[in-house]
N, C-alpha and C. Protein backbone atom coordinates (compact mmCIF):
# COMPACT_ATOMS: atom_id res chain seq x y z
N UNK A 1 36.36 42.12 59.01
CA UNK A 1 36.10 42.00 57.59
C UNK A 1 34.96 42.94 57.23
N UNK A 2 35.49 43.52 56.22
CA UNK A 2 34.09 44.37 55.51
C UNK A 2 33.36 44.35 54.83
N UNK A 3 32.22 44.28 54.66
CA UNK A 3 31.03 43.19 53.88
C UNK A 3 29.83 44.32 53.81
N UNK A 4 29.18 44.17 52.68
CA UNK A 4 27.26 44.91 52.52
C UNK A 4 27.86 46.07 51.59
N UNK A 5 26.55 46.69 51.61
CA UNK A 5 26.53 47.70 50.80
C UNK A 5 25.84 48.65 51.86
N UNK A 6 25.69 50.05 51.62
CA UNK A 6 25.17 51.43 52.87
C UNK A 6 25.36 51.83 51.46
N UNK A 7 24.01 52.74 51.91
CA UNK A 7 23.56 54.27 50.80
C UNK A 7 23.39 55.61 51.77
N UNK A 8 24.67 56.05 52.11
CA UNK A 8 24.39 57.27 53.10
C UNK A 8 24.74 58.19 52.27
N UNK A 9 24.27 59.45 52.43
CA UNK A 9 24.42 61.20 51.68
C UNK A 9 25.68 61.47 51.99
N UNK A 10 26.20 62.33 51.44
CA UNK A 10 27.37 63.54 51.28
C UNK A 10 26.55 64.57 51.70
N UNK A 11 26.72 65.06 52.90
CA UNK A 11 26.12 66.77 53.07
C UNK A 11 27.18 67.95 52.32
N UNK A 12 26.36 68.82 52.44
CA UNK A 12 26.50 70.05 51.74
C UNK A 12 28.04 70.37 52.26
N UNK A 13 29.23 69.82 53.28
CA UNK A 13 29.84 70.21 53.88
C UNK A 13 31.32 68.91 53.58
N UNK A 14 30.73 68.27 52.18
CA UNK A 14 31.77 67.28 51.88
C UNK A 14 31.72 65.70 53.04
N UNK A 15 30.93 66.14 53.93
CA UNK A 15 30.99 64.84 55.06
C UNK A 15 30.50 63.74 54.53
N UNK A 16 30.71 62.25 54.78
CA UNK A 16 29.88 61.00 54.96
C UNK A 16 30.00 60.28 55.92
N UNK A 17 28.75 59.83 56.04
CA UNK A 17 28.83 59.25 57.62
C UNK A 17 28.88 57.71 57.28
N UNK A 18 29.14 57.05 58.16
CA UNK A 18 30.56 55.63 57.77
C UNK A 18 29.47 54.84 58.50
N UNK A 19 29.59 53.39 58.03
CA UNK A 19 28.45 52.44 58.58
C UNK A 19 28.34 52.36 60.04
N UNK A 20 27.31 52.61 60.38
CA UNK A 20 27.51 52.16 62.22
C UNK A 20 28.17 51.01 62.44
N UNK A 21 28.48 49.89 62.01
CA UNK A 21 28.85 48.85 62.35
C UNK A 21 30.73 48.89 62.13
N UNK A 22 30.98 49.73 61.42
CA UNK A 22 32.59 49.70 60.97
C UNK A 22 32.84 51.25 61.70
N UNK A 23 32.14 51.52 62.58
CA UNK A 23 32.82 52.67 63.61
C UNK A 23 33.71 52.46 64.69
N UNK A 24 33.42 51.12 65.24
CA UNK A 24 34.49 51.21 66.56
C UNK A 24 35.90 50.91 65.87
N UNK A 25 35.60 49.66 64.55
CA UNK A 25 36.60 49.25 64.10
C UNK A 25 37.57 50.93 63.28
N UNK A 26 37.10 51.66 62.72
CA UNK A 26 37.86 52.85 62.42
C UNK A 26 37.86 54.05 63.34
N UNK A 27 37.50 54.03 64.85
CA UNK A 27 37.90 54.97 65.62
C UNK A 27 38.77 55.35 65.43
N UNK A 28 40.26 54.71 65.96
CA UNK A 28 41.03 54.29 65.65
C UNK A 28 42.28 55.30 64.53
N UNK A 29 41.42 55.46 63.43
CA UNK A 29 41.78 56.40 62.55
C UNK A 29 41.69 55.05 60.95
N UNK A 30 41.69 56.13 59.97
CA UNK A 30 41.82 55.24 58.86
C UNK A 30 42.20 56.29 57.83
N UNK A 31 42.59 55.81 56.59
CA UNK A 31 43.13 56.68 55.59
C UNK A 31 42.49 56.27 54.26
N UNK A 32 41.97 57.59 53.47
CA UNK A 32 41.17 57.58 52.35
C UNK A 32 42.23 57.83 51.35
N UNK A 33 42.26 57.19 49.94
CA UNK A 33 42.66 57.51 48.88
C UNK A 33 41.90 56.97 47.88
N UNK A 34 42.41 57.50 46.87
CA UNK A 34 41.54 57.41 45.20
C UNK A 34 42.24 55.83 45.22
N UNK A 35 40.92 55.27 44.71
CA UNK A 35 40.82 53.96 44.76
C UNK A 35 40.95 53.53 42.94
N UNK A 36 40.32 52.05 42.79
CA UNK A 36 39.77 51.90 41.28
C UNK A 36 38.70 52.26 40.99
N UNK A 37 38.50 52.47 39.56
CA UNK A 37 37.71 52.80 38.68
C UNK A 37 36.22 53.52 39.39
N UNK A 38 37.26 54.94 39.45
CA UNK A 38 36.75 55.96 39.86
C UNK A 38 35.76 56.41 41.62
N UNK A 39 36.51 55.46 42.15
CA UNK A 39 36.09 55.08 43.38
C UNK A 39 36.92 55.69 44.49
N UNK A 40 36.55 55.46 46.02
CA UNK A 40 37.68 55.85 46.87
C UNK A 40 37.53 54.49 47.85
N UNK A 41 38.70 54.76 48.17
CA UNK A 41 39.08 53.38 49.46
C UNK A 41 39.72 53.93 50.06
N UNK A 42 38.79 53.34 51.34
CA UNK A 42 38.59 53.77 53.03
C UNK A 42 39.53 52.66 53.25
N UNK A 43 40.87 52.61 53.72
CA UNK A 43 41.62 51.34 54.70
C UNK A 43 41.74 51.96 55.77
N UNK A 44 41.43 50.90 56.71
CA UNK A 44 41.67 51.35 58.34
C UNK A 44 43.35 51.11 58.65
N UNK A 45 43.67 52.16 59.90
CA UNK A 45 45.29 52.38 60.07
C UNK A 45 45.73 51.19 59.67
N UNK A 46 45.93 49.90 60.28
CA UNK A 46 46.49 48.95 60.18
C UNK A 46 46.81 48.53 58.72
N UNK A 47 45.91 48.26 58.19
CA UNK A 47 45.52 48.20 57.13
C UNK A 47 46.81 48.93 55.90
N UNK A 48 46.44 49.99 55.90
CA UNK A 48 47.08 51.00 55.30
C UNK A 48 48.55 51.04 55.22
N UNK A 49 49.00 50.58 56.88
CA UNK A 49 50.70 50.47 57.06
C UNK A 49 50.92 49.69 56.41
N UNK A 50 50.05 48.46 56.67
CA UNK A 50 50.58 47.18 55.54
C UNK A 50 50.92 46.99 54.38
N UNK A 51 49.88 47.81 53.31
CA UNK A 51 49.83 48.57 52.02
C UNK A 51 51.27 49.00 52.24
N UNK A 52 51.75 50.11 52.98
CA UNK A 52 52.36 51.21 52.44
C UNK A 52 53.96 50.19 53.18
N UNK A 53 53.79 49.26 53.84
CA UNK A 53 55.21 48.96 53.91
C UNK A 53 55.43 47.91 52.71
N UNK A 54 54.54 47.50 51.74
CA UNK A 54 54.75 46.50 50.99
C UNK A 54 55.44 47.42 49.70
N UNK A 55 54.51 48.45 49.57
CA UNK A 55 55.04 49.23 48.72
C UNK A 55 56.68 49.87 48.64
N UNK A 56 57.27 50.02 50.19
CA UNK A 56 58.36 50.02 50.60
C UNK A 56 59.66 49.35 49.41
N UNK A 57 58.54 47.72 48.51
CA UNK A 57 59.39 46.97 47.66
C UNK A 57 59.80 47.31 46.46
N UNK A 58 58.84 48.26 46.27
CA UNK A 58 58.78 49.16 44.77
C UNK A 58 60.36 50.07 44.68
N UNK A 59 60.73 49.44 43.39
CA UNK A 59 61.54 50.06 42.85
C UNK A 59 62.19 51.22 42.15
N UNK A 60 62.50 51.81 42.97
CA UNK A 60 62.68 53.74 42.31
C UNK A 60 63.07 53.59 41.21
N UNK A 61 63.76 53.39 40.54
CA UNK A 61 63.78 52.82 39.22
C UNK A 61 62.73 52.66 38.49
N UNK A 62 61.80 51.83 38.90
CA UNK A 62 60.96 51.56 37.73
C UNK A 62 59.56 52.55 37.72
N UNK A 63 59.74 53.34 36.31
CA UNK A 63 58.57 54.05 36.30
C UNK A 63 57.51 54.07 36.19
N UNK A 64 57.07 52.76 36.42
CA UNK A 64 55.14 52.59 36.84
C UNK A 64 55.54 52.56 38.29
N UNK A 65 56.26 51.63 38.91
CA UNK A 65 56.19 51.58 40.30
C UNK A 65 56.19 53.04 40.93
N UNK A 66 57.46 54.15 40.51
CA UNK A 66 57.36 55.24 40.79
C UNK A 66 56.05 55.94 40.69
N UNK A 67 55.18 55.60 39.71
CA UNK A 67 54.01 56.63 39.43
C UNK A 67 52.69 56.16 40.62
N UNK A 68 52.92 54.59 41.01
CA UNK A 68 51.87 54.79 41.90
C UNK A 68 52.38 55.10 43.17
N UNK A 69 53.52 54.62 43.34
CA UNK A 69 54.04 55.34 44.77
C UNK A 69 53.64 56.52 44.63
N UNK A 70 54.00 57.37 44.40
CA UNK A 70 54.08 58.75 44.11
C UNK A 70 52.14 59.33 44.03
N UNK A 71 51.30 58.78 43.23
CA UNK A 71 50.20 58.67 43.30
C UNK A 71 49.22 58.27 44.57
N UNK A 72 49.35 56.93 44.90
CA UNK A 72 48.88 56.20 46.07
C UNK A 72 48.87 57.23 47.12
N UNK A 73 50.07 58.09 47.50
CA UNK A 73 50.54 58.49 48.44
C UNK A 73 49.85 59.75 48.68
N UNK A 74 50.58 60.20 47.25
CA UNK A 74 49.84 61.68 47.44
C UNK A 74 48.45 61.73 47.61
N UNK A 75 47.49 60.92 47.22
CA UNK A 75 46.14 61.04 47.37
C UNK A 75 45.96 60.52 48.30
N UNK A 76 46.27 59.86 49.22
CA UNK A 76 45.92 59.62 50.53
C UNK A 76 45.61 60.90 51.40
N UNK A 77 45.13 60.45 52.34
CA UNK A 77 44.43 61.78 53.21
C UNK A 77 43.77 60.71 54.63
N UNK A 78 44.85 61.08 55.92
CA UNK A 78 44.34 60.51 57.13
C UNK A 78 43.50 61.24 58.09
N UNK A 79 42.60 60.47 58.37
CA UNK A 79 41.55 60.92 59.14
C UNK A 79 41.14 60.15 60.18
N UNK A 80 40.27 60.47 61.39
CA UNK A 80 39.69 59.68 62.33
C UNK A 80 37.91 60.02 62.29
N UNK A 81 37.18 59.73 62.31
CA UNK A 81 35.89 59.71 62.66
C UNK A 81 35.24 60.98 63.67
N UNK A 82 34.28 61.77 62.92
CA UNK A 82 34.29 62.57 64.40
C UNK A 82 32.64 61.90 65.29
N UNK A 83 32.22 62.00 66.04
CA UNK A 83 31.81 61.65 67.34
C UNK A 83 30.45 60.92 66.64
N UNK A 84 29.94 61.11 65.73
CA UNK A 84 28.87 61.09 64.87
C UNK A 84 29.42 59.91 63.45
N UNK A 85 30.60 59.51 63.56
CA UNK A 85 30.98 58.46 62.45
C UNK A 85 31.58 59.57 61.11
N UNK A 86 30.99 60.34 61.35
CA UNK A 86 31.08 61.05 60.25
C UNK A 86 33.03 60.96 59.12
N UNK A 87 33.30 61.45 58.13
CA UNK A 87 34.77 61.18 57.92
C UNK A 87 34.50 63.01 56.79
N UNK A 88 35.03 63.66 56.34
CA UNK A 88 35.34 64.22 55.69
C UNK A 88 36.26 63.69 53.89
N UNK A 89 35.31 64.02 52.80
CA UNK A 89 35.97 63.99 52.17
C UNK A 89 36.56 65.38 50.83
N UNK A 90 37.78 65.21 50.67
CA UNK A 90 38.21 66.12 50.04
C UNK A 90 37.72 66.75 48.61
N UNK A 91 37.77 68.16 48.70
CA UNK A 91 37.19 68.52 46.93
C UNK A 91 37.96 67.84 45.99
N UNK A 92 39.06 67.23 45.90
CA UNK A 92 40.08 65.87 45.06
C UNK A 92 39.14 65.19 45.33
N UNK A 93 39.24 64.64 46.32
CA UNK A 93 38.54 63.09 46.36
C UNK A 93 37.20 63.18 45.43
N UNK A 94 36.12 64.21 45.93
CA UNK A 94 34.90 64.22 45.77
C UNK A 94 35.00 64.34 44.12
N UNK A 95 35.77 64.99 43.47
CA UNK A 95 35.81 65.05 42.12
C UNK A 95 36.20 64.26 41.33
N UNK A 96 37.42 63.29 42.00
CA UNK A 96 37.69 62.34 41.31
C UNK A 96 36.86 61.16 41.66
N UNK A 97 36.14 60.51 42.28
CA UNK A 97 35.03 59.80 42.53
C UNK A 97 33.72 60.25 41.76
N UNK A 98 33.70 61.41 41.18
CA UNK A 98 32.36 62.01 40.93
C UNK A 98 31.22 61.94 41.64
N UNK A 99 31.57 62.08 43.13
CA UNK A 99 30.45 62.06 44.19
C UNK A 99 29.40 63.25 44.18
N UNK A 100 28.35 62.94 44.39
CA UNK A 100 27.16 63.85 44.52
C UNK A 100 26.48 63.16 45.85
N UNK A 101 25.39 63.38 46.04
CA UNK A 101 24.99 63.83 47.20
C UNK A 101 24.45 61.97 47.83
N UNK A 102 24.00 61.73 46.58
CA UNK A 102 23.72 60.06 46.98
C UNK A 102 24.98 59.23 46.91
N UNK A 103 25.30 58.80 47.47
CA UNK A 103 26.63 57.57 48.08
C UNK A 103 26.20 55.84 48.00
N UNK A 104 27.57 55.03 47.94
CA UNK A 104 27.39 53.86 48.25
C UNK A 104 28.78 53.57 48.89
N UNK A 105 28.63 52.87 50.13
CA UNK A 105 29.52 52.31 50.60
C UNK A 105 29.66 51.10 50.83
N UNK A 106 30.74 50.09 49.89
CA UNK A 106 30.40 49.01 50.02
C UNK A 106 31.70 48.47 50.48
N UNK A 107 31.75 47.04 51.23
CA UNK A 107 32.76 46.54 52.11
C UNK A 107 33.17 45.48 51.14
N UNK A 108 34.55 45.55 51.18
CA UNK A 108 35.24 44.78 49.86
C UNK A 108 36.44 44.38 50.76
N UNK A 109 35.59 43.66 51.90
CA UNK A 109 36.58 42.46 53.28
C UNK A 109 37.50 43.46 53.52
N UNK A 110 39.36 43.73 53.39
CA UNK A 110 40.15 44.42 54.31
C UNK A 110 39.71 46.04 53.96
N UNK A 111 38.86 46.28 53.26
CA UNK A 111 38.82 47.85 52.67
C UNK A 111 37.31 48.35 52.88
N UNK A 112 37.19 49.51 52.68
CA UNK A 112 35.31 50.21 51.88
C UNK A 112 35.68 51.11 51.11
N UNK A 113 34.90 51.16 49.96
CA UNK A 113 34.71 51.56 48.97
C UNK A 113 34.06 52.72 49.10
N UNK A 114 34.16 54.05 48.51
CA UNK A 114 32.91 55.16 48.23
C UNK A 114 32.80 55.32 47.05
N UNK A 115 31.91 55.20 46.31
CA UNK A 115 31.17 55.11 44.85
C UNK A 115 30.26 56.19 45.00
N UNK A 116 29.99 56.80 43.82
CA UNK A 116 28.49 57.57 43.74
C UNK A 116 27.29 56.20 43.07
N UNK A 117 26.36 56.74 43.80
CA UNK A 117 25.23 55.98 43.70
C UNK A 117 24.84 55.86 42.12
N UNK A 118 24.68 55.98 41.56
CA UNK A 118 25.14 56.47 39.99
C UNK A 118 25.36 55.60 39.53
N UNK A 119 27.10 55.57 39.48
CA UNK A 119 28.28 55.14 39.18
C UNK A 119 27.88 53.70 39.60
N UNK A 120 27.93 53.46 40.64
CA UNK A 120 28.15 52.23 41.42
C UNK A 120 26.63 51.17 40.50
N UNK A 121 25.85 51.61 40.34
CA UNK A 121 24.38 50.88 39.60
C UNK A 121 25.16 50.56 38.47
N UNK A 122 26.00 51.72 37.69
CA UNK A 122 26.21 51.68 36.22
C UNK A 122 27.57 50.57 36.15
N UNK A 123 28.47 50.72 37.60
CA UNK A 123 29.00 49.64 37.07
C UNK A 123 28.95 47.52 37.74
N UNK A 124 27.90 47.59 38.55
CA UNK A 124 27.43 46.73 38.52
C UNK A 124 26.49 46.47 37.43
N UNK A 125 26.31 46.91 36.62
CA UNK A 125 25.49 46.42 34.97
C UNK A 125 26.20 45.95 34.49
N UNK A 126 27.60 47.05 34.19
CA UNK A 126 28.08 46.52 33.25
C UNK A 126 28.97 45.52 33.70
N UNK A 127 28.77 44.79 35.16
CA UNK A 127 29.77 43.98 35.18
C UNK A 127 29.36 42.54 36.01
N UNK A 128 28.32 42.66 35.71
CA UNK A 128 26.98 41.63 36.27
C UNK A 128 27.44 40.32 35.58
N UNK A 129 27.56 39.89 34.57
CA UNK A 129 28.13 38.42 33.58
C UNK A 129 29.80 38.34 34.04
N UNK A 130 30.42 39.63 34.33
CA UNK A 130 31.79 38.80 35.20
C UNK A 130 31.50 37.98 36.14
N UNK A 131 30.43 38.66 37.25
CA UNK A 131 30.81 38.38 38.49
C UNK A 131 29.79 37.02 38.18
N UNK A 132 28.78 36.62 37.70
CA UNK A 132 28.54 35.47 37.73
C UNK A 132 29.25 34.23 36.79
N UNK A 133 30.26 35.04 36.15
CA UNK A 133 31.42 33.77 35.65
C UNK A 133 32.11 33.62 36.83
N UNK A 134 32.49 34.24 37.42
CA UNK A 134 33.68 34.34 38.16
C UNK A 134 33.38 33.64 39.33
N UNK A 135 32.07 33.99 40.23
CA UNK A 135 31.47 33.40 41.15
C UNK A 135 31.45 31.77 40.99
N UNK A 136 30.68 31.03 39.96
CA UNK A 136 30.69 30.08 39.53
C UNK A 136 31.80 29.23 39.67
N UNK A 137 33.23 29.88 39.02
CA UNK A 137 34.39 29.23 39.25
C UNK A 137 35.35 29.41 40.23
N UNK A 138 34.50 30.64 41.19
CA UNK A 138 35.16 30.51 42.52
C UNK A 138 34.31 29.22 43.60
N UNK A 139 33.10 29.05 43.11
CA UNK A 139 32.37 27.82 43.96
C UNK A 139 33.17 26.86 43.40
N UNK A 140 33.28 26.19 42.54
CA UNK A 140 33.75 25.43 41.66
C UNK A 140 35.71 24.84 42.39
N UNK A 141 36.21 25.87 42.30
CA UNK A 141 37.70 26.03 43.09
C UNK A 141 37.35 25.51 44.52
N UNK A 142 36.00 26.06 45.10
CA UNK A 142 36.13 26.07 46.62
C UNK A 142 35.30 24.84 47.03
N UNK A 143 35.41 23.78 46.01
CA UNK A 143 34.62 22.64 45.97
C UNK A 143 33.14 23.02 46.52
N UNK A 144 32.82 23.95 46.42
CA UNK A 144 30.87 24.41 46.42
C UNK A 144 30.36 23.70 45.29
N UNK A 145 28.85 24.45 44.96
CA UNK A 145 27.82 23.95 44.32
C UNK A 145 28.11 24.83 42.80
């Protein structure tokens, strides 16, 4: 499971280096695509097949299903870790994320997230009164406090 938040750099060379703790688990290999709201998501192999055989259900026919198949896919990009954790990300990726040099990587349980440091402040503001509605009535559901 993937959990916390990491503030590691983007070097000059598109690289980010991936939490020490979620390295052995993505040796292995894992696959990056354009995530939500303006983000990227890191799923590890397993992970990813699962995604992509569910998607398998999507209907050629229907033209939203077609557009993220078709989307999902194409922006994917598989990679493995090189010796240093490190992952490479793409001038796509990096642009559509609006990454700069400060990063956040945060673990969102089967996935991680890459946000610009930025981004990621601006949209935990603006989304600070969801998550404590939401929290509330997830304690609430989970017979908590």
């Amino acid at each position: 499971m993937f959990t916390g938040t990491y503030t590691p750099k983007l070097d000059d060379k598109g690289r980010l280096t991936l939490p020490a703790k979620y390295r052995e688990e993505l040796a292995g290999g894992l696959t990056i695509t354009k995530g939500q709201d303006r983000s990227l998501t890191v799923y590890p192999k397993a992970e990813f097949e699962r995604i992509a055989e569910k998607a398998d259900a999507i209907e050629w026919t229907d033209p939203a299903g077609r557009a993220f198949y078709r989307n999902f896919f194409a922006s994917s990009d598989d990679q493995r870790p090189d010796s240093q954790g490190r992952i490479s990300l793409s001038a796509d990726h990096r642009r559509y994320a609006g990454l700069t040099k400060d990063c956040v990587v945060v673990g969102s349980r089967r996935v991680l997230e890459i946000w610009d440091a930025q981004k990621w402040r601006e949209y935990q503001n603006e989304h600070e009164e969801n998550f404590s509605a939401a929290n509330s009535a997830a304690l609430r559901l989970a017979g908590g406090t």
